[in-house]
PDB file of N, CA and C in Angstrom:
ATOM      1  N   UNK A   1     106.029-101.210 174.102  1.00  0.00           N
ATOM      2  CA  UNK A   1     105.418-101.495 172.841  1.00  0.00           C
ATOM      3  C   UNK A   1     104.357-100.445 172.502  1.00  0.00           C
ATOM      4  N   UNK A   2     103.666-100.168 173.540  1.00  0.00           N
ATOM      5  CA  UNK A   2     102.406 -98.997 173.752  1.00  0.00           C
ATOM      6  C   UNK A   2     103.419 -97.621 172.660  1.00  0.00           C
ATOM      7  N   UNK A   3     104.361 -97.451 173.523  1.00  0.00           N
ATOM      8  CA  UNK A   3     104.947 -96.014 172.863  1.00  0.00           C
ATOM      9  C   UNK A   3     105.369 -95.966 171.508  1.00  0.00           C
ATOM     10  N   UNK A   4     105.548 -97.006 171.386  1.00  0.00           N
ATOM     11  CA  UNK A   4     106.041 -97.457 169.254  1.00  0.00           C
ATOM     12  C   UNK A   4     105.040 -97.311 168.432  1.00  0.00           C
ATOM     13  N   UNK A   5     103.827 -97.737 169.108  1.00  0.00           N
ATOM     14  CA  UNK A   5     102.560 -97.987 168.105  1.00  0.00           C
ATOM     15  C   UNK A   5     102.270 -96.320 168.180  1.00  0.00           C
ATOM     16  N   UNK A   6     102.481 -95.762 169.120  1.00  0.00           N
ATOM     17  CA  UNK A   6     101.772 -94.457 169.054  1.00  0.00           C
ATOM     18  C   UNK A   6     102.933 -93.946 168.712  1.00  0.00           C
ATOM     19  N   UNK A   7     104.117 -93.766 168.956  1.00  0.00           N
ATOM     20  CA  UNK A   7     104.862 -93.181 167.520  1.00  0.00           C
ATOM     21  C   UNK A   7     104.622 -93.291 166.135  1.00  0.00           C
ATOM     22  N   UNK A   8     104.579 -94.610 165.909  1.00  0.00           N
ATOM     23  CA  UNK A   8     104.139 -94.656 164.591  1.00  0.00           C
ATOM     24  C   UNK A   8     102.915 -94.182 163.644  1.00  0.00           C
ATOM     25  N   UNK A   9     101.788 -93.995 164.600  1.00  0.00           N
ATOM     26  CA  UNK A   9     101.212 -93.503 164.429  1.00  0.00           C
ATOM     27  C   UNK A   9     100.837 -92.048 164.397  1.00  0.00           C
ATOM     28  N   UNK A  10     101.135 -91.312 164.912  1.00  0.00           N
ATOM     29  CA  UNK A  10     101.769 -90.197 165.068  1.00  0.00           C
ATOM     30  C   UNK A  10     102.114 -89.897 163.561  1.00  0.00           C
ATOM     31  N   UNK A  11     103.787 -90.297 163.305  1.00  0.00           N
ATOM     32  CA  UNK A  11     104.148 -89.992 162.045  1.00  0.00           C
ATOM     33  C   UNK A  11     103.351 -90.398 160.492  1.00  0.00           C
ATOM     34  N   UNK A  12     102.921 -91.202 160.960  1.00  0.00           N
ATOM     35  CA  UNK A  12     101.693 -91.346 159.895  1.00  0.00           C
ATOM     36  C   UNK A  12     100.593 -90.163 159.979  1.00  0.00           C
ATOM     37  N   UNK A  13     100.038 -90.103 160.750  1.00  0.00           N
ATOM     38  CA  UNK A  13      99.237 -88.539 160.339  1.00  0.00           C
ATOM     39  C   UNK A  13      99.604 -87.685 160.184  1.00  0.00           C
ATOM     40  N   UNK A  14     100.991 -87.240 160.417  1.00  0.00           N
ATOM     41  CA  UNK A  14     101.866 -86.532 160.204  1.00  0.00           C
ATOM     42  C   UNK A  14     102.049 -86.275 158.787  1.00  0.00           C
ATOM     43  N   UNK A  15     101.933 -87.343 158.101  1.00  0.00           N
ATOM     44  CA  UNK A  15     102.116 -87.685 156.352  1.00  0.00           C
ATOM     45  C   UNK A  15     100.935 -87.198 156.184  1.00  0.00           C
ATOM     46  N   UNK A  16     100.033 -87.696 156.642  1.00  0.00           N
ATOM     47  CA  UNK A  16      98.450 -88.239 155.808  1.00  0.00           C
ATOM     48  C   UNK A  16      97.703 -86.390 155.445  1.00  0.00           C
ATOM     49  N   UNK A  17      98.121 -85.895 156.788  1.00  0.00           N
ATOM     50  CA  UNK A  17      96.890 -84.596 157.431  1.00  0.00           C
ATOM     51  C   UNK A  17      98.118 -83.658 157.178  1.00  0.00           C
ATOM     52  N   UNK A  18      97.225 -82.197 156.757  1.00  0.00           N
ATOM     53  CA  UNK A  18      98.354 -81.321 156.853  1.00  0.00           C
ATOM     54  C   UNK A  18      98.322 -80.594 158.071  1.00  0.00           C
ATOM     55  N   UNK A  19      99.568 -80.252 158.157  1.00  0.00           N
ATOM     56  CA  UNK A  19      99.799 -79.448 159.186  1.00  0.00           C
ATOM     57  C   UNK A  19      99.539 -77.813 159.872  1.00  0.00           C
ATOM     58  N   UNK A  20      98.607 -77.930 160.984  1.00  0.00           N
ATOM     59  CA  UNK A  20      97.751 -76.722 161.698  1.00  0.00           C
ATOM     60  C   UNK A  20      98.475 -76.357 163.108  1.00  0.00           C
ATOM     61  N   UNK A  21      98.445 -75.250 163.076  1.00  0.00           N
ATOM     62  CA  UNK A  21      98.413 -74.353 164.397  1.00  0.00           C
ATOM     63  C   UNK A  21      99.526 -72.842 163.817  1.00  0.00           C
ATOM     64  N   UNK A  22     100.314 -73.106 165.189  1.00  0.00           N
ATOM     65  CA  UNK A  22     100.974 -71.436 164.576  1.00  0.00           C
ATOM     66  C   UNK A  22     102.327 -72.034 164.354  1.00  0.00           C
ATOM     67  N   UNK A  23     103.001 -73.266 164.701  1.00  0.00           N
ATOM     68  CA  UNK A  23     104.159 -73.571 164.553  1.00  0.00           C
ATOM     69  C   UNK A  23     104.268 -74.178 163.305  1.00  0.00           C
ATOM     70  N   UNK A  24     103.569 -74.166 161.848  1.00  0.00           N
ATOM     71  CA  UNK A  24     103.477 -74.957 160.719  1.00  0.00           C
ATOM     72  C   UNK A  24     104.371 -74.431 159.857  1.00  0.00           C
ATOM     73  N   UNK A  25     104.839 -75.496 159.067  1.00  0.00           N
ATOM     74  CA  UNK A  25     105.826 -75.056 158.160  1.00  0.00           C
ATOM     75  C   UNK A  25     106.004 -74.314 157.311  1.00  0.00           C
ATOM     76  N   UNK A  26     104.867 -73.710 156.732  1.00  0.00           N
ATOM     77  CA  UNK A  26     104.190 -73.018 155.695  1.00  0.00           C
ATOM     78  C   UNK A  26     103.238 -72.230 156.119  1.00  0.00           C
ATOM     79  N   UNK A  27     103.470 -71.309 155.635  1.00  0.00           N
ATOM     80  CA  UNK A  27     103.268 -69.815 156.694  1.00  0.00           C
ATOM     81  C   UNK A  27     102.502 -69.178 155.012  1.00  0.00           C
ATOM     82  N   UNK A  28     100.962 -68.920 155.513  1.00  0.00           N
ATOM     83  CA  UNK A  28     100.318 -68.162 153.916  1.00  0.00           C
ATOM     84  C   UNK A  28     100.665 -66.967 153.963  1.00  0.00           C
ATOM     85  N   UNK A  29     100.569 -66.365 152.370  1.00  0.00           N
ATOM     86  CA  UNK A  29     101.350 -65.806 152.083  1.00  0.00           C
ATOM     87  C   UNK A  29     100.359 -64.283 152.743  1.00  0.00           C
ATOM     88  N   UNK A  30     101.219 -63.081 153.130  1.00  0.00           N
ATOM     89  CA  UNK A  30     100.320 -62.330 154.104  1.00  0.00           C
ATOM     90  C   UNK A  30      99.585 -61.415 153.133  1.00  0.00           C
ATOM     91  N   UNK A  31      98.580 -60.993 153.733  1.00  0.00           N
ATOM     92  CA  UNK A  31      97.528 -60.318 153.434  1.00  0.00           C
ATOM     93  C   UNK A  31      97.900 -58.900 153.354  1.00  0.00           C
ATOM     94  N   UNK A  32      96.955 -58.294 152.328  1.00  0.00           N
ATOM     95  CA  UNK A  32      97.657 -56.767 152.228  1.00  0.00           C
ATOM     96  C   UNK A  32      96.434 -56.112 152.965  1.00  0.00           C
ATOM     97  N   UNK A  33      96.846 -55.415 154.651  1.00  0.00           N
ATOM     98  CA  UNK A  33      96.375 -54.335 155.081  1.00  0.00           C
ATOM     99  C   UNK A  33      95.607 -53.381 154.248  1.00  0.00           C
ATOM    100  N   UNK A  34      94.440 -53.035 154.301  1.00  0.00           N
ATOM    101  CA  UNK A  34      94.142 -51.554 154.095  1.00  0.00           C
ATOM    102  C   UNK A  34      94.443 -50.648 154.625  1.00  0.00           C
ATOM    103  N   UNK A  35      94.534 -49.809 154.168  1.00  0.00           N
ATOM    104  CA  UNK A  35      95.624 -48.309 154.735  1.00  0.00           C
ATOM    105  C   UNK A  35      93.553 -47.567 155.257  1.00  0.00           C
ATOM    106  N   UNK A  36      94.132 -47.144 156.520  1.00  0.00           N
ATOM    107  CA  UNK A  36      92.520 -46.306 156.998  1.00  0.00           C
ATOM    108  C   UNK A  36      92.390 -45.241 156.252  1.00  0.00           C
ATOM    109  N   UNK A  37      90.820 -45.164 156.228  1.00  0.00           N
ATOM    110  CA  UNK A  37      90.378 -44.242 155.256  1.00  0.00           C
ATOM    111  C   UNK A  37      90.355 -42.685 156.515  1.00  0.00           C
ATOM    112  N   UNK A  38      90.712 -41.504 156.017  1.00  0.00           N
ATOM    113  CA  UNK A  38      90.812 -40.757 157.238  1.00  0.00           C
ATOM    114  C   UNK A  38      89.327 -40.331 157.533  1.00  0.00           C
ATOM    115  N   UNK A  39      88.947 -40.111 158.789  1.00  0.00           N
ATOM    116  CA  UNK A  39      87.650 -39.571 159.019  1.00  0.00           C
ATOM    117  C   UNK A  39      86.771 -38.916 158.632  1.00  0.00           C
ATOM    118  N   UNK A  40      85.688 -38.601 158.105  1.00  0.00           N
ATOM    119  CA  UNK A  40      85.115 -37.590 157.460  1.00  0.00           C
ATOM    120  C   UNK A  40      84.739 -36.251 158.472  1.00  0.00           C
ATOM    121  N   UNK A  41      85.008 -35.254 157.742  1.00  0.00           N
ATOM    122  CA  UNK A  41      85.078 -34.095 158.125  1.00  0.00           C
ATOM    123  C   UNK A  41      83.246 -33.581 158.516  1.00  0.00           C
ATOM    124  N   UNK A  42      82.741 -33.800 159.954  1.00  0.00           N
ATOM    125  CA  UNK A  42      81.481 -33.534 159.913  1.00  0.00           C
ATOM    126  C   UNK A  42      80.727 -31.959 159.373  1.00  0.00           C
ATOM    127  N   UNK A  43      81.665 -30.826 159.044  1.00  0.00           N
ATOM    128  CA  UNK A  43      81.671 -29.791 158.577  1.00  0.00           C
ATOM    129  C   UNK A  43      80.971 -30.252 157.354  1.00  0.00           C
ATOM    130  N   UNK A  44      81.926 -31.337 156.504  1.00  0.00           N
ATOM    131  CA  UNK A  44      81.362 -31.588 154.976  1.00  0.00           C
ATOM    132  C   UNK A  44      79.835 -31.409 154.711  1.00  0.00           C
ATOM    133  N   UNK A  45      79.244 -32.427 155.391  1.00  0.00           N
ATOM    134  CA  UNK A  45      77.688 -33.048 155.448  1.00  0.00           C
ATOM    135  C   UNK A  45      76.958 -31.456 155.723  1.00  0.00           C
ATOM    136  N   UNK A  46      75.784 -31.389 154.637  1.00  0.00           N
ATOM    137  CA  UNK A  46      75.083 -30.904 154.829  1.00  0.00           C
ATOM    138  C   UNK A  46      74.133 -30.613 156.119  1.00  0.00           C
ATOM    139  N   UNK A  47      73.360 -29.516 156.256  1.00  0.00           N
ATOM    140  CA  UNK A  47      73.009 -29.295 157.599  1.00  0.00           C
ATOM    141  C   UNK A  47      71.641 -30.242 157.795  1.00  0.00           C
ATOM    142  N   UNK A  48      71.816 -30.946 158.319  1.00  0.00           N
ATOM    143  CA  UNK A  48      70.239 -31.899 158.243  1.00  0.00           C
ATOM    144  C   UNK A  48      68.931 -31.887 159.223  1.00  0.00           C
ATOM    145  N   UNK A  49      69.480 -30.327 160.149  1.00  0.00           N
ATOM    146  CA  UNK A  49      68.717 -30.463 161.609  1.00  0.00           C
ATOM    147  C   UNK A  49      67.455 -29.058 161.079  1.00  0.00           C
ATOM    148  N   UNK A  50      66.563 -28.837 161.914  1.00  0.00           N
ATOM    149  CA  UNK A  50      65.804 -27.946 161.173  1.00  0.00           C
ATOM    150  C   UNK A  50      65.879 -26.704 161.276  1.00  0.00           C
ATOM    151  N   UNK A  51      64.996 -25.784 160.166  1.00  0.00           N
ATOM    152  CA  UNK A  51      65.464 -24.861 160.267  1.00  0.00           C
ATOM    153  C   UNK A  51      65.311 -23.718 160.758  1.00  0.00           C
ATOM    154  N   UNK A  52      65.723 -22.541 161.124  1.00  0.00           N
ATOM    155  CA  UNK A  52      65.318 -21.265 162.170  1.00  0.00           C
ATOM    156  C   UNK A  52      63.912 -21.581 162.368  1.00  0.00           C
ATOM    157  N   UNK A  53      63.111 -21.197 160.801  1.00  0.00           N
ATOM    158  CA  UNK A  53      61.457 -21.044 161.019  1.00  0.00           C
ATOM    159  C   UNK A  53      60.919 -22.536 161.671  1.00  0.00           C
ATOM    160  N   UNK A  54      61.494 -23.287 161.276  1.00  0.00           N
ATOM    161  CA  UNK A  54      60.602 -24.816 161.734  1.00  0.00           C
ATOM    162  C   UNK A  54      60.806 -24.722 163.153  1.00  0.00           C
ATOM    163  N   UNK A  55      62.211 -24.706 163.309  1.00  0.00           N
ATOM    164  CA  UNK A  55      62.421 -24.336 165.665  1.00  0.00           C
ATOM    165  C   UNK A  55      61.455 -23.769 165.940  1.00  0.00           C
ATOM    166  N   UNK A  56      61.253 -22.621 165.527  1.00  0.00           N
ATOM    167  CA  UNK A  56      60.387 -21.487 166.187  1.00  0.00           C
ATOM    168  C   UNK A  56      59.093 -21.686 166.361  1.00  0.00           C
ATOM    169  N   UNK A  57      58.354 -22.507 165.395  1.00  0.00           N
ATOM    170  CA  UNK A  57      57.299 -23.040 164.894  1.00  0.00           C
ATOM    171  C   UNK A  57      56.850 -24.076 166.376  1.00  0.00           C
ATOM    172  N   UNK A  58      58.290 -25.137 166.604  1.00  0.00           N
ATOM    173  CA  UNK A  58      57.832 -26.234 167.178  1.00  0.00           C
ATOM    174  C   UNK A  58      57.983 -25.079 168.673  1.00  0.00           C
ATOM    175  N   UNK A  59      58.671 -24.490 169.109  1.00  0.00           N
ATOM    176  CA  UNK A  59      59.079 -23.880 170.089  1.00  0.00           C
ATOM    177  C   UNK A  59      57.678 -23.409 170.693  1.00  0.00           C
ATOM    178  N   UNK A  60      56.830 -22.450 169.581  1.00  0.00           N
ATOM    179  CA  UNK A  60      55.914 -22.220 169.631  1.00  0.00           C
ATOM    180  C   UNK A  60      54.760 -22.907 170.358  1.00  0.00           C
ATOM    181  N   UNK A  61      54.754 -24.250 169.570  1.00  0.00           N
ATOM    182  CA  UNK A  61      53.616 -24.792 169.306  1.00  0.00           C
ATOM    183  C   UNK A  61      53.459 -25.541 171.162  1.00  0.00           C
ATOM    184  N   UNK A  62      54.972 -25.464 171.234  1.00  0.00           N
ATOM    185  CA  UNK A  62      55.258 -26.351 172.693  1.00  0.00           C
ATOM    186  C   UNK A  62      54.799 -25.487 173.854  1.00  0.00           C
ATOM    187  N   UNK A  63      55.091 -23.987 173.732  1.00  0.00           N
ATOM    188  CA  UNK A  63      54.626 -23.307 174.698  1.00  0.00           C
ATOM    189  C   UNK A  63      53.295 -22.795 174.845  1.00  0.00           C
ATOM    190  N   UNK A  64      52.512 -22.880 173.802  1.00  0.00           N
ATOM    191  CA  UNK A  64      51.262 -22.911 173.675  1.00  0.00           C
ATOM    192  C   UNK A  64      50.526 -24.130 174.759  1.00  0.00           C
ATOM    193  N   UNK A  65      50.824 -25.114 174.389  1.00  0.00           N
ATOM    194  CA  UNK A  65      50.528 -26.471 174.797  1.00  0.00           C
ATOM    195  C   UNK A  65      50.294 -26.218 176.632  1.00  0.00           C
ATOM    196  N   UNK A  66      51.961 -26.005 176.581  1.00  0.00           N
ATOM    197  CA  UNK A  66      52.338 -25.750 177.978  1.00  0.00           C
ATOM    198  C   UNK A  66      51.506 -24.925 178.947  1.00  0.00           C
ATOM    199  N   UNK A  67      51.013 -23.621 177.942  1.00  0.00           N
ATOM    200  CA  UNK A  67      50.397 -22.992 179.092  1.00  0.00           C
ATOM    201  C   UNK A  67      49.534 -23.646 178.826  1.00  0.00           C
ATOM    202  N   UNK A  68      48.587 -24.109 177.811  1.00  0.00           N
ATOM    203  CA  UNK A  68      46.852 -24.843 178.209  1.00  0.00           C
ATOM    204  C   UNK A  68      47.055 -25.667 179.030  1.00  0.00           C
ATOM    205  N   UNK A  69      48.075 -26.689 179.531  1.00  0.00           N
ATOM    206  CA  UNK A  69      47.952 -27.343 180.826  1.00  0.00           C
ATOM    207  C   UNK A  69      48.163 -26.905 181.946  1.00  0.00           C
ATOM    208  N   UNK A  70      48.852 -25.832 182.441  1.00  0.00           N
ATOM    209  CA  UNK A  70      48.629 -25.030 183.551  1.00  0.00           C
ATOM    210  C   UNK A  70      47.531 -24.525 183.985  1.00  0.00           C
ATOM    211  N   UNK A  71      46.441 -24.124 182.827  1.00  0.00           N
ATOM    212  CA  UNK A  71      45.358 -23.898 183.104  1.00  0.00           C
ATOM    213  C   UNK A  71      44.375 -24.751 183.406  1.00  0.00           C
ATOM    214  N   UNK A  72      44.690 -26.324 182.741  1.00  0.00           N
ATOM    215  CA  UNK A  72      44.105 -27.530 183.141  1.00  0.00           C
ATOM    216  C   UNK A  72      44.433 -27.750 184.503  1.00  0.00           C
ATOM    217  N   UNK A  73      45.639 -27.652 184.778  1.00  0.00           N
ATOM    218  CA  UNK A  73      46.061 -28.223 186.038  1.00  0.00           C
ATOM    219  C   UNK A  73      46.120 -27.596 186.882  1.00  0.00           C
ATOM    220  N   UNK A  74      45.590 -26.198 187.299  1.00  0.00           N
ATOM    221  CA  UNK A  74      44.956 -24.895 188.025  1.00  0.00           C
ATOM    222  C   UNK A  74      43.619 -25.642 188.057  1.00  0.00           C
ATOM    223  N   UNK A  75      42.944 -25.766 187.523  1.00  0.00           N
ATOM    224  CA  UNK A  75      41.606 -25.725 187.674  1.00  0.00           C
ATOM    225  C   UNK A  75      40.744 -27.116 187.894  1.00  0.00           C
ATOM    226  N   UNK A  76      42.092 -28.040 187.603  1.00  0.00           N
ATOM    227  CA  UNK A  76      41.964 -29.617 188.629  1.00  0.00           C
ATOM    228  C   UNK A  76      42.543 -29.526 189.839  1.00  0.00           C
ATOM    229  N   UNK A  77      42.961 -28.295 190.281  1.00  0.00           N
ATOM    230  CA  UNK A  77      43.665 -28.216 191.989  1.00  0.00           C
ATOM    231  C   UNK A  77      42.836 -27.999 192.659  1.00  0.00           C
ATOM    232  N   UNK A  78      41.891 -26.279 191.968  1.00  0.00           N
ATOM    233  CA  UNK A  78      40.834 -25.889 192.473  1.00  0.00           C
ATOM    234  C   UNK A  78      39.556 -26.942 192.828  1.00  0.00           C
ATOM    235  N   UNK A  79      39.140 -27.867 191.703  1.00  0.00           N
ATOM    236  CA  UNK A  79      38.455 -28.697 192.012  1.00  0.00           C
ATOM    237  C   UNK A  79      38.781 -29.951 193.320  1.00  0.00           C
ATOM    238  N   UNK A  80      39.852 -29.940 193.320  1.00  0.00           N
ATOM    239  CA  UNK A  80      40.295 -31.256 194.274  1.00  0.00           C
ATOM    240  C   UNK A  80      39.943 -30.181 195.667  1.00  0.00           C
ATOM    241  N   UNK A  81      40.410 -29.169 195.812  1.00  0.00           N
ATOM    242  CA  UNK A  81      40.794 -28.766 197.126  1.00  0.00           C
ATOM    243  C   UNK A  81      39.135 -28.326 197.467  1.00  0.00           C
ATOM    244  N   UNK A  82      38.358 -27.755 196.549  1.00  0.00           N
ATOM    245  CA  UNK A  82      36.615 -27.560 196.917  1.00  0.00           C
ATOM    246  C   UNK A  82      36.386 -29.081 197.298  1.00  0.00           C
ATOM    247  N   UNK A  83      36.703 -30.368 196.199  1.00  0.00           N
ATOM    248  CA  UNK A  83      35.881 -31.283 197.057  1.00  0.00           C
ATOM    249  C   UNK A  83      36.425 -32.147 198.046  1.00  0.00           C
ATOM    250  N   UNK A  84      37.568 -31.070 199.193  1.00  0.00           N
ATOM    251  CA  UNK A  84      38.038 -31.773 200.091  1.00  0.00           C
ATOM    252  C   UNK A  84      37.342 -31.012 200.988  1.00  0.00           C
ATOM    253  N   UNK A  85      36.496 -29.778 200.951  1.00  0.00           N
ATOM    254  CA  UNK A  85      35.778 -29.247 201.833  1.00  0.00           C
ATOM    255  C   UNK A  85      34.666 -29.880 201.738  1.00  0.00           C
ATOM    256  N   UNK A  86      34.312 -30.582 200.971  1.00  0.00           N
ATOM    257  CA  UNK A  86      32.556 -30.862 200.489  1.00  0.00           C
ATOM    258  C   UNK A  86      31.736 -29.888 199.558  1.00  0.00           C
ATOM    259  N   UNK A  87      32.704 -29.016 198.375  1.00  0.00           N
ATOM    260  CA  UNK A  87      32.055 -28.279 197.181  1.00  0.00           C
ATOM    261  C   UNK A  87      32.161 -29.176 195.990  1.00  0.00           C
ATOM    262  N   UNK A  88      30.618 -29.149 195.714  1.00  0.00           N
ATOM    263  CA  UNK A  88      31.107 -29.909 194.040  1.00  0.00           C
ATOM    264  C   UNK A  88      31.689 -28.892 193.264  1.00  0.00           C
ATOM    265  N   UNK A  89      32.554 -29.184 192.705  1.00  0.00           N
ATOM    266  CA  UNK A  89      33.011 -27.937 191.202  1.00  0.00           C
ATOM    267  C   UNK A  89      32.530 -28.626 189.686  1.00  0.00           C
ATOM    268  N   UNK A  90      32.047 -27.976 189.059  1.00  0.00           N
ATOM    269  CA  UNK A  90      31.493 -28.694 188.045  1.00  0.00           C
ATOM    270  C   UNK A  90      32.828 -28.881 186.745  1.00  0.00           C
ATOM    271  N   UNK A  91      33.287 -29.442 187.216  1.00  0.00           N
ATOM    272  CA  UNK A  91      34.789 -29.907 186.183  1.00  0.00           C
ATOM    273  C   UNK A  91      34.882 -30.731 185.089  1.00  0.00           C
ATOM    274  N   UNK A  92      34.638 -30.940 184.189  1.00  0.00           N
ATOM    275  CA  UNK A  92      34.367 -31.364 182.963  1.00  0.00           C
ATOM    276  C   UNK A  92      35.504 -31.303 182.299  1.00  0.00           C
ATOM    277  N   UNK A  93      35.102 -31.825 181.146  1.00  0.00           N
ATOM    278  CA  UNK A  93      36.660 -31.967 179.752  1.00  0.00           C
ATOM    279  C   UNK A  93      35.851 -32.698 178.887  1.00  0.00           C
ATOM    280  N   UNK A  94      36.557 -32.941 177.515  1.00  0.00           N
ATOM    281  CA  UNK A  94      36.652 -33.340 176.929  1.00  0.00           C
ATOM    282  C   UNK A  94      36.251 -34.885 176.664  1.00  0.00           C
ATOM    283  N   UNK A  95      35.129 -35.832 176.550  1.00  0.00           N
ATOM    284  CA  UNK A  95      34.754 -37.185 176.878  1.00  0.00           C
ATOM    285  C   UNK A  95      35.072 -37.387 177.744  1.00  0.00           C
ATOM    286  N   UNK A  96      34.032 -36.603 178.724  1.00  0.00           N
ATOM    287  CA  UNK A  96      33.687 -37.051 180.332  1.00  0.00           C
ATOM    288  C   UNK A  96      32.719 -37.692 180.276  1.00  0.00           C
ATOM    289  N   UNK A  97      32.345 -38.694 181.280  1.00  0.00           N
ATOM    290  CA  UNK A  97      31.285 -39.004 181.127  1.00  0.00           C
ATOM    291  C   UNK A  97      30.009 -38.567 181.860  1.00  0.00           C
ATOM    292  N   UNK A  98      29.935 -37.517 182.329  1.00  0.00           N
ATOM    293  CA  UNK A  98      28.735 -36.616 182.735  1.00  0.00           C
ATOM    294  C   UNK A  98      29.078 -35.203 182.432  1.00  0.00           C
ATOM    295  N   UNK A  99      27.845 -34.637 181.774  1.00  0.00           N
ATOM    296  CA  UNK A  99      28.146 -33.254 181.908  1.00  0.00           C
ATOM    297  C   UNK A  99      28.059 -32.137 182.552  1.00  0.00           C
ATOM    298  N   UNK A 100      28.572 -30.807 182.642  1.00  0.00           N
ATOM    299  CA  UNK A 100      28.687 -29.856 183.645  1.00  0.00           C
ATOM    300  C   UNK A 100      27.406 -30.039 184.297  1.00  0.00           C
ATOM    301  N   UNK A 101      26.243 -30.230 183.866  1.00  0.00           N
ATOM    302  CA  UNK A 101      24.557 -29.686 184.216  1.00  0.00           C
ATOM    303  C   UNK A 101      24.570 -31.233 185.474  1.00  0.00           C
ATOM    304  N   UNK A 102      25.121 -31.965 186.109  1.00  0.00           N
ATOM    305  CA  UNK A 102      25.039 -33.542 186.152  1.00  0.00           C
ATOM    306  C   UNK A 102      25.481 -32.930 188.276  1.00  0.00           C
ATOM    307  N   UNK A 103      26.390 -31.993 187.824  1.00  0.00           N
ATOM    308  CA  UNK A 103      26.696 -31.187 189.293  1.00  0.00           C
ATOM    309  C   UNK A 103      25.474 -30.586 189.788  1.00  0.00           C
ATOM    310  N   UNK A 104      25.321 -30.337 191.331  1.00  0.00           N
ATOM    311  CA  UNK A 104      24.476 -29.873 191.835  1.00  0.00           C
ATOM    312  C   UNK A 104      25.282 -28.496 192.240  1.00  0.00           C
ATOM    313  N   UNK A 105      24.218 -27.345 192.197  1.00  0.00           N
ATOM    314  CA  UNK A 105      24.714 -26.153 192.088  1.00  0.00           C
ATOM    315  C   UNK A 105      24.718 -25.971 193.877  1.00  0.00           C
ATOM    316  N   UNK A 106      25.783 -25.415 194.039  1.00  0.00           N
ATOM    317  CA  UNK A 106      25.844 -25.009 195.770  1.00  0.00           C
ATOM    318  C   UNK A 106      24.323 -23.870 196.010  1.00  0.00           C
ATOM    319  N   UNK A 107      24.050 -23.899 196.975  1.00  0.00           N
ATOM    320  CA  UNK A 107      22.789 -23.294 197.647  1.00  0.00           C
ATOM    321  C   UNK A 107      23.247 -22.000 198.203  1.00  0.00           C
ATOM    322  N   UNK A 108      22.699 -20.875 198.234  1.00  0.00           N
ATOM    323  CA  UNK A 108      23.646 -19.661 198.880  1.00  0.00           C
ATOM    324  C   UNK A 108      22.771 -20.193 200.582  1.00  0.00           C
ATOM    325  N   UNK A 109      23.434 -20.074 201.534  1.00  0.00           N
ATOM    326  CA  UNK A 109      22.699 -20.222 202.948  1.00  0.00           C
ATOM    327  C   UNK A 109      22.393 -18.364 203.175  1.00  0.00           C
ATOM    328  N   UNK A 110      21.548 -18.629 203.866  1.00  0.00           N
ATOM    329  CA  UNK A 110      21.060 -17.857 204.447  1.00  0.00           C
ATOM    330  C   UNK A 110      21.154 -17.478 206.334  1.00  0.00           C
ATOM    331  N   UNK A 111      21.492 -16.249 206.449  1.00  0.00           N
ATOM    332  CA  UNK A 111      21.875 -15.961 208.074  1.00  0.00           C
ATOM    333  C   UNK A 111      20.332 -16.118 208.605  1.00  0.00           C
ATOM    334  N   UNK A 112      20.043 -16.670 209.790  1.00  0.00           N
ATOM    335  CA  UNK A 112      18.857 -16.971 210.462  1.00  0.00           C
ATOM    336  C   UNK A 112      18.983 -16.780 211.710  1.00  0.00           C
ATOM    337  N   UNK A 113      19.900 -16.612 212.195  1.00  0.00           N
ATOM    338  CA  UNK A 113      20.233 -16.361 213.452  1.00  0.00           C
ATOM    339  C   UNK A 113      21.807 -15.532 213.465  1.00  0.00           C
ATOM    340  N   UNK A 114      21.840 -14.556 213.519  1.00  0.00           N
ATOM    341  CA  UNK A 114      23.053 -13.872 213.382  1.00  0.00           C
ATOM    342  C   UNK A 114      23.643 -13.114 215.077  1.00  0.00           C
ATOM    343  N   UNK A 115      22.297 -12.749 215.674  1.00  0.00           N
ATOM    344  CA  UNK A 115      22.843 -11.970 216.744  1.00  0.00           C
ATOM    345  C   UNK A 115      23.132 -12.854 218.608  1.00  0.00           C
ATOM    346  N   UNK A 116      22.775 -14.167 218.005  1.00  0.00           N
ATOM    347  CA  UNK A 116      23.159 -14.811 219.593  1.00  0.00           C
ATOM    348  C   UNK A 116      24.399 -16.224 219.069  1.00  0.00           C
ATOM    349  N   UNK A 117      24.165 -17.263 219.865  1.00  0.00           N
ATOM    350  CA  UNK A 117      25.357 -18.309 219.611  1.00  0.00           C
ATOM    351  C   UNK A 117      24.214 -19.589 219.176  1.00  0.00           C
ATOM    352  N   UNK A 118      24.744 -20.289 218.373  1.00  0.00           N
ATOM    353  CA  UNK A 118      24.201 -21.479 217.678  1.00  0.00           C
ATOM    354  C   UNK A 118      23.628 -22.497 218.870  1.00  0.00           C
ATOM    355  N   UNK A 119      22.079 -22.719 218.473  1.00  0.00           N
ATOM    356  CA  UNK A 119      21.750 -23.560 219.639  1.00  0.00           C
ATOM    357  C   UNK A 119      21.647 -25.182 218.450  1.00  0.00           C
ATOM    358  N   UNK A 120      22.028 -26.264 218.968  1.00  0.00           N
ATOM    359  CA  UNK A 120      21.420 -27.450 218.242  1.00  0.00           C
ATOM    360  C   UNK A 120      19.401 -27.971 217.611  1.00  0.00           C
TER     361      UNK A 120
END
């Protein structure tokens, strides 16, 4: 009895609902493809990158740069390696917060005993 009622039911929605998936009776009507548009030719497009003088300009401006930090970074080596002996170097820049005068100037020593061996 189970299988009748659900047959019947069945064919009733069958009536009621229309019919979905890929096996349906009625097939819409097909769609018209666009045909591809062919690629654009990157030759076309104007040149948009910069130009001789502007390269040269930035090229410039970069190697300029470049060497002022070699000279920064020479003369923060020199300082590191004096104050691994115990020399202050008076190294400064740009909003430091003490200035060159803030270093104590090294003392020249003087020979006091030159011709025998160091007594304590």
């Amino acid at each position: 009895m189970r299988d009748a009622i659900a047959r019947a039911l069945v064919w009733m929605l069958r009536l009621l609902l229309p019919a979905r998936g890929r096996h349906t009776t009625q097939h819409p009507a097909p769609m018209d493809t666009p045909t591809p548009q062919p690629a654009a030719n990157p030759w076309s497009k104007p040149w948009t990158s910069p130009t001789r003088e502007q390269a040269q300009e930035l090229f410039r401006l970069q190697a300029e740069t470049t060497m002022e930090l070699g000279i920064v970074q020479r003369e923060r080596r020199a300082a590191v390696l004096l104050a691994d002996i115990g020399i202050d170097y008076p190294y400064t820049y740009d909003g430091a917060p003490f200035p060159a005068t803030a270093f104590v100037q090294p003392q020249t020593r003087t020979a006091t005993n030159t011709t025998g061996p160091r007594t304590a």
